[in-house]
PDB file of N, CA and C in Angstrom:
ATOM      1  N   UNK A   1     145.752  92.030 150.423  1.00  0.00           N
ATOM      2  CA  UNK A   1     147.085  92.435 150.063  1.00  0.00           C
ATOM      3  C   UNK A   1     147.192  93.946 150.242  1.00  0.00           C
ATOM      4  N   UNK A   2     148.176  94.650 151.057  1.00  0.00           N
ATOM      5  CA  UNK A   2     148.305  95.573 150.951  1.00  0.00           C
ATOM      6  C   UNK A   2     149.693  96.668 149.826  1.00  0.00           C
ATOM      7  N   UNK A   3     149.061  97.551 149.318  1.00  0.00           N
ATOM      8  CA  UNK A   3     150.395  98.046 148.803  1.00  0.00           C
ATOM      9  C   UNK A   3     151.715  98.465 149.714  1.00  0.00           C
ATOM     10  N   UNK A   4     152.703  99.111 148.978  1.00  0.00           N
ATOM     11  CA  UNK A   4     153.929  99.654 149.421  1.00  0.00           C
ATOM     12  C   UNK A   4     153.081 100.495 150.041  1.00  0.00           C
ATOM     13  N   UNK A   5     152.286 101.773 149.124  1.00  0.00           N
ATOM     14  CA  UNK A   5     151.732 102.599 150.269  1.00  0.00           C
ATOM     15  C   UNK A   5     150.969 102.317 151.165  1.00  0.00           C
ATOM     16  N   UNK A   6     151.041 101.143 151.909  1.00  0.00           N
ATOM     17  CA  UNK A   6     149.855 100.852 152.947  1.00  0.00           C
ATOM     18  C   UNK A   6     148.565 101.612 152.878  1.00  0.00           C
ATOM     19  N   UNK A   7     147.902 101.049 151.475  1.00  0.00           N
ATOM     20  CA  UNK A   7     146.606 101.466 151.162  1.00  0.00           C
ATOM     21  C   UNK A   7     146.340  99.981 150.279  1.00  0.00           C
ATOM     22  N   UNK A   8     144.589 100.199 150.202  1.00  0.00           N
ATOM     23  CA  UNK A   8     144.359  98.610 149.819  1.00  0.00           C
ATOM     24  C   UNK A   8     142.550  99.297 149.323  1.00  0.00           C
ATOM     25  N   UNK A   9     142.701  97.977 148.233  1.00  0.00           N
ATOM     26  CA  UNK A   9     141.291  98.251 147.977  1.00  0.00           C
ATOM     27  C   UNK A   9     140.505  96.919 147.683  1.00  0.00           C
ATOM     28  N   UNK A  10     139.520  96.597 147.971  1.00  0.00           N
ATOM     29  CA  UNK A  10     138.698  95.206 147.501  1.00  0.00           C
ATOM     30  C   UNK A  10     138.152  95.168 146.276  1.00  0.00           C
ATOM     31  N   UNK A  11     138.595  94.290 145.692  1.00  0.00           N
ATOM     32  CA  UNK A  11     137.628  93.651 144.781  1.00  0.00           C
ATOM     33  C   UNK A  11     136.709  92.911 144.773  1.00  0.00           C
ATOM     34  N   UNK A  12     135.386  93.606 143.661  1.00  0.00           N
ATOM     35  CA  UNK A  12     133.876  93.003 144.387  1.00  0.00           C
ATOM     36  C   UNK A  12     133.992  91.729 142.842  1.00  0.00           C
ATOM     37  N   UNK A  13     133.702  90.802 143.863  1.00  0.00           N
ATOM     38  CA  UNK A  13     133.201  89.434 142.438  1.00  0.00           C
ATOM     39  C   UNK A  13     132.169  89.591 141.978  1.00  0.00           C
ATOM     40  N   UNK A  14     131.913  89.370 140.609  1.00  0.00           N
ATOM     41  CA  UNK A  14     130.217  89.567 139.782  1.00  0.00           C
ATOM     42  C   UNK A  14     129.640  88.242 140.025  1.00  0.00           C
ATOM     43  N   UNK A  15     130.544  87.191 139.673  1.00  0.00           N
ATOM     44  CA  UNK A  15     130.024  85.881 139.303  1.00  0.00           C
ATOM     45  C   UNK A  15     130.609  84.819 139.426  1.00  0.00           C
ATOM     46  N   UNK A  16     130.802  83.647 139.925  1.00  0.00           N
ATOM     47  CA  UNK A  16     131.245  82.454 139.681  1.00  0.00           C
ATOM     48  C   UNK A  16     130.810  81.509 139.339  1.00  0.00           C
ATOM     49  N   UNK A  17     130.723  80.792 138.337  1.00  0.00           N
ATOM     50  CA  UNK A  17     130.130  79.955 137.716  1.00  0.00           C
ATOM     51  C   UNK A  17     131.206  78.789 137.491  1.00  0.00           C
ATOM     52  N   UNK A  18     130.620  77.219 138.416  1.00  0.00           N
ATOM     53  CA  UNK A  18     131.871  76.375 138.036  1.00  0.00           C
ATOM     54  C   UNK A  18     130.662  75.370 137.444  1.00  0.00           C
ATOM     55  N   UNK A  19     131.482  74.297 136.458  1.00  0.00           N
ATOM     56  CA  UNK A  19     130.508  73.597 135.751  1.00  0.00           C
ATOM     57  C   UNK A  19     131.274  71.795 136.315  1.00  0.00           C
ATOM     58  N   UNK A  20     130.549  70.490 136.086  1.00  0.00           N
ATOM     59  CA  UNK A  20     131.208  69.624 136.515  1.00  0.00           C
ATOM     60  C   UNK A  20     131.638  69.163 134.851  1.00  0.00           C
ATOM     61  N   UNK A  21     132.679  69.259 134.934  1.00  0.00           N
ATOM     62  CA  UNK A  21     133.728  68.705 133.783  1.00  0.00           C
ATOM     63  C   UNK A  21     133.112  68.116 133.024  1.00  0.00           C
ATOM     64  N   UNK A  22     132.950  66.674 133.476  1.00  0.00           N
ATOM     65  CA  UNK A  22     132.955  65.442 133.135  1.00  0.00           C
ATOM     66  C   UNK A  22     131.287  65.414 132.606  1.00  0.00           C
ATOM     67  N   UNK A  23     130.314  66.184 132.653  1.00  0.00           N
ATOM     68  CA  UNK A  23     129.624  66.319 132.335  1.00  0.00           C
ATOM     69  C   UNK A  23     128.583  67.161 131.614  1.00  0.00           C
ATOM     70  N   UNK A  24     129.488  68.063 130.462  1.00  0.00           N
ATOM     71  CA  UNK A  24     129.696  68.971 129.458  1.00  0.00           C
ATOM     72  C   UNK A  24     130.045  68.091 128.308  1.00  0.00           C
ATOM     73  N   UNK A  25     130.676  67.531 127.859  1.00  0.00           N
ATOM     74  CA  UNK A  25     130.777  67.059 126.949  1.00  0.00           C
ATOM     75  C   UNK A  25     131.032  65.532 127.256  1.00  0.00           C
ATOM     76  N   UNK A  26     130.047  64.507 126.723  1.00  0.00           N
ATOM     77  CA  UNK A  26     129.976  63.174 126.961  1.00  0.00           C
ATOM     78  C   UNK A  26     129.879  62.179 125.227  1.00  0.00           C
ATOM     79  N   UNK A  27     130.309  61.185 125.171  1.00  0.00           N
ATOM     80  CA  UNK A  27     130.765  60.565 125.867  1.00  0.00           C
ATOM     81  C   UNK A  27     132.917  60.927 125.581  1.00  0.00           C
ATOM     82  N   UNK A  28     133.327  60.836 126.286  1.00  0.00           N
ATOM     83  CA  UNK A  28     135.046  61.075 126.439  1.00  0.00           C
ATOM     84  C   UNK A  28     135.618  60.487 127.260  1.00  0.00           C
ATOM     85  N   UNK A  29     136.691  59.558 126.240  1.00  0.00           N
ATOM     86  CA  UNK A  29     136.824  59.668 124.954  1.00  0.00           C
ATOM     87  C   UNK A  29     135.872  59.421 124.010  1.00  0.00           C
ATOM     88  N   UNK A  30     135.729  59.690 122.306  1.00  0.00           N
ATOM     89  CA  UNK A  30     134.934  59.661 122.313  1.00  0.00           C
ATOM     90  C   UNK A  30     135.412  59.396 120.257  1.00  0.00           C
ATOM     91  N   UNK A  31     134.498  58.790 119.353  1.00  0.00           N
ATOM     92  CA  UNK A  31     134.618  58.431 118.153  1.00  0.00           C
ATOM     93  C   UNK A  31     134.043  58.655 117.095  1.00  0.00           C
ATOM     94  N   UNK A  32     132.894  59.486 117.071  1.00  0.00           N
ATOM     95  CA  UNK A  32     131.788  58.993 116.033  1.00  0.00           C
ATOM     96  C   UNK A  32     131.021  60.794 115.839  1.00  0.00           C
ATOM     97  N   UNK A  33     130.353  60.781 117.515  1.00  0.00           N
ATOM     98  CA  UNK A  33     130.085  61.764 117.854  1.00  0.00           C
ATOM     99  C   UNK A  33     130.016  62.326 119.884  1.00  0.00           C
ATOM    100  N   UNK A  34     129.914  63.468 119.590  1.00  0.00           N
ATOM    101  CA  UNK A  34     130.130  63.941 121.179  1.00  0.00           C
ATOM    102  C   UNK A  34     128.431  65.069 121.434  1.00  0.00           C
ATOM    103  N   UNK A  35     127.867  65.041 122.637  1.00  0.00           N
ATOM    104  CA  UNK A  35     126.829  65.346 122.932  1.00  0.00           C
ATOM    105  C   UNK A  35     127.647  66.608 124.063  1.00  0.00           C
ATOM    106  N   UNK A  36     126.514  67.686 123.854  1.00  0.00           N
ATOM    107  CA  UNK A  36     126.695  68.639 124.977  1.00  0.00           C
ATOM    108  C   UNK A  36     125.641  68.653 125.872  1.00  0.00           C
ATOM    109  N   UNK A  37     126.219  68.476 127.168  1.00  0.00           N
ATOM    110  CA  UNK A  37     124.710  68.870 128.478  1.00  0.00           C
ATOM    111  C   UNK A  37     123.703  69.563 127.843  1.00  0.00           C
ATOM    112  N   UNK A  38     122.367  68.902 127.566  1.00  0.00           N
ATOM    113  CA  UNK A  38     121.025  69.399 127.478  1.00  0.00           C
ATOM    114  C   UNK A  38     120.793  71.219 127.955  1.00  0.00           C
ATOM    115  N   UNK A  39     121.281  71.025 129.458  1.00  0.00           N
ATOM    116  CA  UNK A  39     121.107  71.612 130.400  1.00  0.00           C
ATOM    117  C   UNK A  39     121.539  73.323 129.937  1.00  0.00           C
ATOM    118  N   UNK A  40     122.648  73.043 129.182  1.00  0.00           N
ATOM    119  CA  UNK A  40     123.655  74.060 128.672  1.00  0.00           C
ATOM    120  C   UNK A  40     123.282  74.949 127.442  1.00  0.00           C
ATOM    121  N   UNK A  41     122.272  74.027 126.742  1.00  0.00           N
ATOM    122  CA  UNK A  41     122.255  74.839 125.710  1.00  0.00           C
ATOM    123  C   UNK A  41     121.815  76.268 125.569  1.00  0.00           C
ATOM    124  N   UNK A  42     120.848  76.137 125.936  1.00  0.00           N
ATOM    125  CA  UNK A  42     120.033  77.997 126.529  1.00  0.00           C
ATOM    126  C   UNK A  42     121.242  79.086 126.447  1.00  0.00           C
ATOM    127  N   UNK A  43     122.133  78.735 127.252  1.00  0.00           N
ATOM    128  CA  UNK A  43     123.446  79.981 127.459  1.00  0.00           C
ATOM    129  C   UNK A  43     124.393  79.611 126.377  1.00  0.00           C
ATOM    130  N   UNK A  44     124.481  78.732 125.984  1.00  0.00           N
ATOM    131  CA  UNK A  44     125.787  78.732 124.818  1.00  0.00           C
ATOM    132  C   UNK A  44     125.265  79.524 123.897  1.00  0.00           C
ATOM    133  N   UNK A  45     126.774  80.619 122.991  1.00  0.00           N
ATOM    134  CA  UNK A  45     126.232  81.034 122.278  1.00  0.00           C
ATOM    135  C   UNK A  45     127.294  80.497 121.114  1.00  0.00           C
ATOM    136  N   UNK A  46     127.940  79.977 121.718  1.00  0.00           N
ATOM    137  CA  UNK A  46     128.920  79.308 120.491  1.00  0.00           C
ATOM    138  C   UNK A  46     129.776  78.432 120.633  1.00  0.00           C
ATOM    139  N   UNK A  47     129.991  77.014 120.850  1.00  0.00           N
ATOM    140  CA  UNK A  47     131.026  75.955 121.021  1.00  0.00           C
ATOM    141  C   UNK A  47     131.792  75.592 119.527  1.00  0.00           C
ATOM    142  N   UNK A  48     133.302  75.677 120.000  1.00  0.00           N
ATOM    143  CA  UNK A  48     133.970  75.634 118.581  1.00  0.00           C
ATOM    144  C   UNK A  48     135.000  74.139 119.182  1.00  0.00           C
ATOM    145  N   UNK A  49     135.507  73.626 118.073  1.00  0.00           N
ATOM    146  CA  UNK A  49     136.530  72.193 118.356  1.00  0.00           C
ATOM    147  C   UNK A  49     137.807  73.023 117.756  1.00  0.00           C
ATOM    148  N   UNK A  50     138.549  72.990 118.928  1.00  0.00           N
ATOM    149  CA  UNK A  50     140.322  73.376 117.926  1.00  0.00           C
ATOM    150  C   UNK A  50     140.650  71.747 118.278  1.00  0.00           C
ATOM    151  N   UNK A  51     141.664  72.247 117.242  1.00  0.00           N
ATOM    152  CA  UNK A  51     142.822  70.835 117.288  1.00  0.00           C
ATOM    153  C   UNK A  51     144.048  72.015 118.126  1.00  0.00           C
ATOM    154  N   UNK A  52     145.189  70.574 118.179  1.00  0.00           N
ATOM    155  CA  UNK A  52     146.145  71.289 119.228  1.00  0.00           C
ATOM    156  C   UNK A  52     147.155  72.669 118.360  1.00  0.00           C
ATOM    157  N   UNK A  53     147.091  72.730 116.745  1.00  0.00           N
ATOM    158  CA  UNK A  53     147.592  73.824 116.740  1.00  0.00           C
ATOM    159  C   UNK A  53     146.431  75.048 116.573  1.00  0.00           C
ATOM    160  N   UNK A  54     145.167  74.761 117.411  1.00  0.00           N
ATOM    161  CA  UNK A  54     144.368  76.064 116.721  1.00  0.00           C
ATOM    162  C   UNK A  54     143.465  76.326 115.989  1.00  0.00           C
ATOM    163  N   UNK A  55     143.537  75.453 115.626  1.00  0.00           N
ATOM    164  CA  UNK A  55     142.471  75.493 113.971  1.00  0.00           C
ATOM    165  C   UNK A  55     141.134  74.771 114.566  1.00  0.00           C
ATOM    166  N   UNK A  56     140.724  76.014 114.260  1.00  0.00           N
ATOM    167  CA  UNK A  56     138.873  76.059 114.247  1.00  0.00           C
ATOM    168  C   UNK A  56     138.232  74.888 113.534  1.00  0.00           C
ATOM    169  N   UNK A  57     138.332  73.488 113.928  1.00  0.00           N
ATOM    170  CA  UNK A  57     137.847  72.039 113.080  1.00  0.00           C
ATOM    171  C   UNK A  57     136.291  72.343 113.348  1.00  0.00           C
ATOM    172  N   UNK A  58     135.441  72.771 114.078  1.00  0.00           N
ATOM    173  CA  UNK A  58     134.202  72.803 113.741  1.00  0.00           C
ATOM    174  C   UNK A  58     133.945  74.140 114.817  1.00  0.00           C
ATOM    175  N   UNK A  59     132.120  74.542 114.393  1.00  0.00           N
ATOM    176  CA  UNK A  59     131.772  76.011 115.200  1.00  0.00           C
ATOM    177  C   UNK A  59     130.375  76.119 114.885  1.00  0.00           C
ATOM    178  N   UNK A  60     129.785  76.144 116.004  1.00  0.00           N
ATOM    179  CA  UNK A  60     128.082  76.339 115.526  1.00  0.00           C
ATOM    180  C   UNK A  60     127.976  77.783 116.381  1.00  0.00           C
ATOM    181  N   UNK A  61     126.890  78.290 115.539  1.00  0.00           N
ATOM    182  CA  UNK A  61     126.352  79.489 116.579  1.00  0.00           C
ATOM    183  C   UNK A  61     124.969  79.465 116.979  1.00  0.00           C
ATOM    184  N   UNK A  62     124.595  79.562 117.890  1.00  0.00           N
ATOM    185  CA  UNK A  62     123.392  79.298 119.109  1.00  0.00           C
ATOM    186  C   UNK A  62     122.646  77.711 118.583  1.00  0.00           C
ATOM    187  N   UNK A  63     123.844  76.966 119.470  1.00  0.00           N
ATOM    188  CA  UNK A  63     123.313  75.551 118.552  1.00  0.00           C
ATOM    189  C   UNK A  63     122.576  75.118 119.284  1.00  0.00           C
ATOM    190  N   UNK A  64     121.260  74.508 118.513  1.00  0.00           N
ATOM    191  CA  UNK A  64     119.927  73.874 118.389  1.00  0.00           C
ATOM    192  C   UNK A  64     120.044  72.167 118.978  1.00  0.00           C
ATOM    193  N   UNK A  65     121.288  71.579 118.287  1.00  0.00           N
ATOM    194  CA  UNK A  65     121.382  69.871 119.040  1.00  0.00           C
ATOM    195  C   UNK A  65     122.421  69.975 119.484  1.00  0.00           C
ATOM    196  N   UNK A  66     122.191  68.983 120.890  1.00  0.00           N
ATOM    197  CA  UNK A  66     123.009  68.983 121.723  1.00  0.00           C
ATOM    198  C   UNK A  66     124.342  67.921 121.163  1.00  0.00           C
ATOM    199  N   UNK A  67     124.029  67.554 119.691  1.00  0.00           N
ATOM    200  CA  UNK A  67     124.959  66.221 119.172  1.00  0.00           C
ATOM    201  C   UNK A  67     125.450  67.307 118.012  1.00  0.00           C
ATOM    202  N   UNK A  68     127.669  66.486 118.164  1.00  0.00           N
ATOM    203  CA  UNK A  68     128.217  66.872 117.333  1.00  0.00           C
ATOM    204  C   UNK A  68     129.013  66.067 116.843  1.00  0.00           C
ATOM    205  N   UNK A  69     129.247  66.033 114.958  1.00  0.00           N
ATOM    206  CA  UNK A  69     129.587  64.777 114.379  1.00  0.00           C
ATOM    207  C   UNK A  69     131.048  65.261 114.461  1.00  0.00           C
ATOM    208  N   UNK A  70     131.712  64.128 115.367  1.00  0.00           N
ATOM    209  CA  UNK A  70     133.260  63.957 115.075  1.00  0.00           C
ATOM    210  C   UNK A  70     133.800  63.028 114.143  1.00  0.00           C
ATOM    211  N   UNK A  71     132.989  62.676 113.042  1.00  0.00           N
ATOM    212  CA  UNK A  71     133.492  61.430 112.368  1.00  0.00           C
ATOM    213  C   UNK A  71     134.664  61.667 111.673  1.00  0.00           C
ATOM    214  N   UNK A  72     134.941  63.000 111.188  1.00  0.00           N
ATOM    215  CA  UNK A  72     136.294  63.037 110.485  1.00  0.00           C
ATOM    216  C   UNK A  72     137.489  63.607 111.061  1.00  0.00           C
ATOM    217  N   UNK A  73     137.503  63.642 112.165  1.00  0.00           N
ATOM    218  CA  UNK A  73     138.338  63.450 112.923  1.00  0.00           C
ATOM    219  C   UNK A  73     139.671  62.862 113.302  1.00  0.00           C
ATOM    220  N   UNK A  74     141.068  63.426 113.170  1.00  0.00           N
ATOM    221  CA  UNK A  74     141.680  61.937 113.359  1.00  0.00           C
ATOM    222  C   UNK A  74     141.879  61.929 115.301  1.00  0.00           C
ATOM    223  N   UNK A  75     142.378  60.585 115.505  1.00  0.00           N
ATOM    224  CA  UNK A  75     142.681  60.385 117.106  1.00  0.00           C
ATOM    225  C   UNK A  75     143.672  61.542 117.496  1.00  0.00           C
ATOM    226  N   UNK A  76     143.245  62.131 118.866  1.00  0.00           N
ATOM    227  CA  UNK A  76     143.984  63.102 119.287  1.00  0.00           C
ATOM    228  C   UNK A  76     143.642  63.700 120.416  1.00  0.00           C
ATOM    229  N   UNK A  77     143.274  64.937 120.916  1.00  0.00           N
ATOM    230  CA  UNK A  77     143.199  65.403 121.752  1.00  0.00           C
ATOM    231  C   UNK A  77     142.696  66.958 121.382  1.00  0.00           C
ATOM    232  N   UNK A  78     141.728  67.475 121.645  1.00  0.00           N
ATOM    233  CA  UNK A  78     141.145  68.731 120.997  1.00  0.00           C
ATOM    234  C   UNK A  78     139.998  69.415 122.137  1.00  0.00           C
ATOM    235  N   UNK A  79     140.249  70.993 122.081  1.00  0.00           N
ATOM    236  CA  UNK A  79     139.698  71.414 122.785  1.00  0.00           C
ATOM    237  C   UNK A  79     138.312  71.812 122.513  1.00  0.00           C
ATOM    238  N   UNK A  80     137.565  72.185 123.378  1.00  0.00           N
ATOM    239  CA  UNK A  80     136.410  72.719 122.894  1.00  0.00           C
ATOM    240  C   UNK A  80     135.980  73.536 124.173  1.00  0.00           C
ATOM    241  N   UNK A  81     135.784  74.763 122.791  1.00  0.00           N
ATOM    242  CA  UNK A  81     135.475  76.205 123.830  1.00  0.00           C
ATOM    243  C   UNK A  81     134.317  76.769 123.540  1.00  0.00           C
ATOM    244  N   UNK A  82     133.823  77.298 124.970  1.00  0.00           N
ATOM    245  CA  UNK A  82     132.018  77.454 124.821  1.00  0.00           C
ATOM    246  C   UNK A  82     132.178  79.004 124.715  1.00  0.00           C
ATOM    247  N   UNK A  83     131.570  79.658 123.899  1.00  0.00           N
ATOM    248  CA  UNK A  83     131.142  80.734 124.363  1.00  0.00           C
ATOM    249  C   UNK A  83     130.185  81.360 124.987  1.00  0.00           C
ATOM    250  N   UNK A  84     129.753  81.643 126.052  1.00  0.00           N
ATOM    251  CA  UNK A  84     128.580  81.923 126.815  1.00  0.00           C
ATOM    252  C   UNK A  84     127.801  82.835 126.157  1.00  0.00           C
ATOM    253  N   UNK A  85     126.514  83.098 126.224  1.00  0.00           N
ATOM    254  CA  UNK A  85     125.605  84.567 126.313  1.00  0.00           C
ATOM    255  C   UNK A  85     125.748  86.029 127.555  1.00  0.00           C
ATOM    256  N   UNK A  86     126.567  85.374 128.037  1.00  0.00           N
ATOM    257  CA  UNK A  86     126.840  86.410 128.838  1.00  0.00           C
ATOM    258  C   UNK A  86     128.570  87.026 128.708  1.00  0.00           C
ATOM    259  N   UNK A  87     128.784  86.407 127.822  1.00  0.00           N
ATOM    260  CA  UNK A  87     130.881  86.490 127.107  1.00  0.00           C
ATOM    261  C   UNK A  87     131.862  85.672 127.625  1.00  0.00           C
ATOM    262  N   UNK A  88     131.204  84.854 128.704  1.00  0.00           N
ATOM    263  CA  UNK A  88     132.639  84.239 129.390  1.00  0.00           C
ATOM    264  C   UNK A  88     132.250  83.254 128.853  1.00  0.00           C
ATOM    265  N   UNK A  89     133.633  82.500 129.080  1.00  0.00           N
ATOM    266  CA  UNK A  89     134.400  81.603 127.700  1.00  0.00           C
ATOM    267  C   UNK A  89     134.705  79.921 129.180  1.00  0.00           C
ATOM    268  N   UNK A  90     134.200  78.995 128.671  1.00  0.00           N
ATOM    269  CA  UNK A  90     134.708  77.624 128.975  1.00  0.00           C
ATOM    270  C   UNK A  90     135.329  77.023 128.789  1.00  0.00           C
ATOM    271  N   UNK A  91     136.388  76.448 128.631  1.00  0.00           N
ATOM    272  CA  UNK A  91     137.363  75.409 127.851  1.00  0.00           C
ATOM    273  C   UNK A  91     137.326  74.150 128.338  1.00  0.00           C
ATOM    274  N   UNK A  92     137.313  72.633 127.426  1.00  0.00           N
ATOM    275  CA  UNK A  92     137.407  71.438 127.924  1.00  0.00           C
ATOM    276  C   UNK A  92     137.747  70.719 126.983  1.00  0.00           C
ATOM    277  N   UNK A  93     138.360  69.607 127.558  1.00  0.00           N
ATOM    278  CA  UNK A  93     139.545  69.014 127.005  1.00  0.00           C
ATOM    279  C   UNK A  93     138.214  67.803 126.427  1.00  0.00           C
ATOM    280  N   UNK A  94     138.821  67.230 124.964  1.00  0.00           N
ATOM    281  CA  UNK A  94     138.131  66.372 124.164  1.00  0.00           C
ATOM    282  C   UNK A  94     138.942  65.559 123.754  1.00  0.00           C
ATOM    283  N   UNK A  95     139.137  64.360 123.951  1.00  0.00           N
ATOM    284  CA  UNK A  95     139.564  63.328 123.701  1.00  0.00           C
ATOM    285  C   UNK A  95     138.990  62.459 122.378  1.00  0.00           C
ATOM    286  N   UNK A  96     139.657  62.291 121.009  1.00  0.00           N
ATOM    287  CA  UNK A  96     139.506  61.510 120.350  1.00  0.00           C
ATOM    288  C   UNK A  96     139.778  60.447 119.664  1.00  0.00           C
ATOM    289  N   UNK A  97     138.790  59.076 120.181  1.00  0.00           N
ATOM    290  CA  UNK A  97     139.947  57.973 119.814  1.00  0.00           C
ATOM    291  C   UNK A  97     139.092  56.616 118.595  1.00  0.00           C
ATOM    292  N   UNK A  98     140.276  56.447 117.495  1.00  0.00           N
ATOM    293  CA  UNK A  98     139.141  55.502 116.722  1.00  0.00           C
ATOM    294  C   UNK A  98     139.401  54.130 116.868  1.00  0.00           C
TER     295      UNK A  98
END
């Protein structure tokens, strides 16, 4: 893209990191409890559950099992956001159904 002043500058990328969805948080939908990729844990430094207005329903910090109890839960739809060790942030959609 160039500017109005026909001057231009590049931007250098640090990192891209894409993850496969569907295999971050299993099983989804999901009732009882939800498991995070094995694989993942090392770099998480914090996965939290919002519900759809926000609210922080659960939050571990540098969590140890890859299993998390959704039992009190009601049916819905709730996000869950990773926080990395390196600061960047994941989001994925959680499906809950009883």
């Amino acid at each position: 893209m160039v500017d109005l002043d026909s001057t231009f500058a590049y931007s250098r990328i640090v990192a891209i990191k894409l993850y496969d969805a569907t295999a971050i948080v299993y099983p989804n939908p999901a009732s009882e409890t939800v498991r995070i990729d094995q694989s993942l844990l090392p770099v998480i430094k914090s996965p939290k559950i919002l519900d759809a207005n926000g609210i922080v329903l659960y939050e571990a910090q540098n969590p140890a099992s890859p299993q998390v109890n959704i039992k009190g839960f009601q049916s819905g739809t709730y996000l869950i956001i990773f926080t990395h060790k390196d600061g960047s942030l994941h989001t994925h959609k959680l499906v809950v159904a009883k």
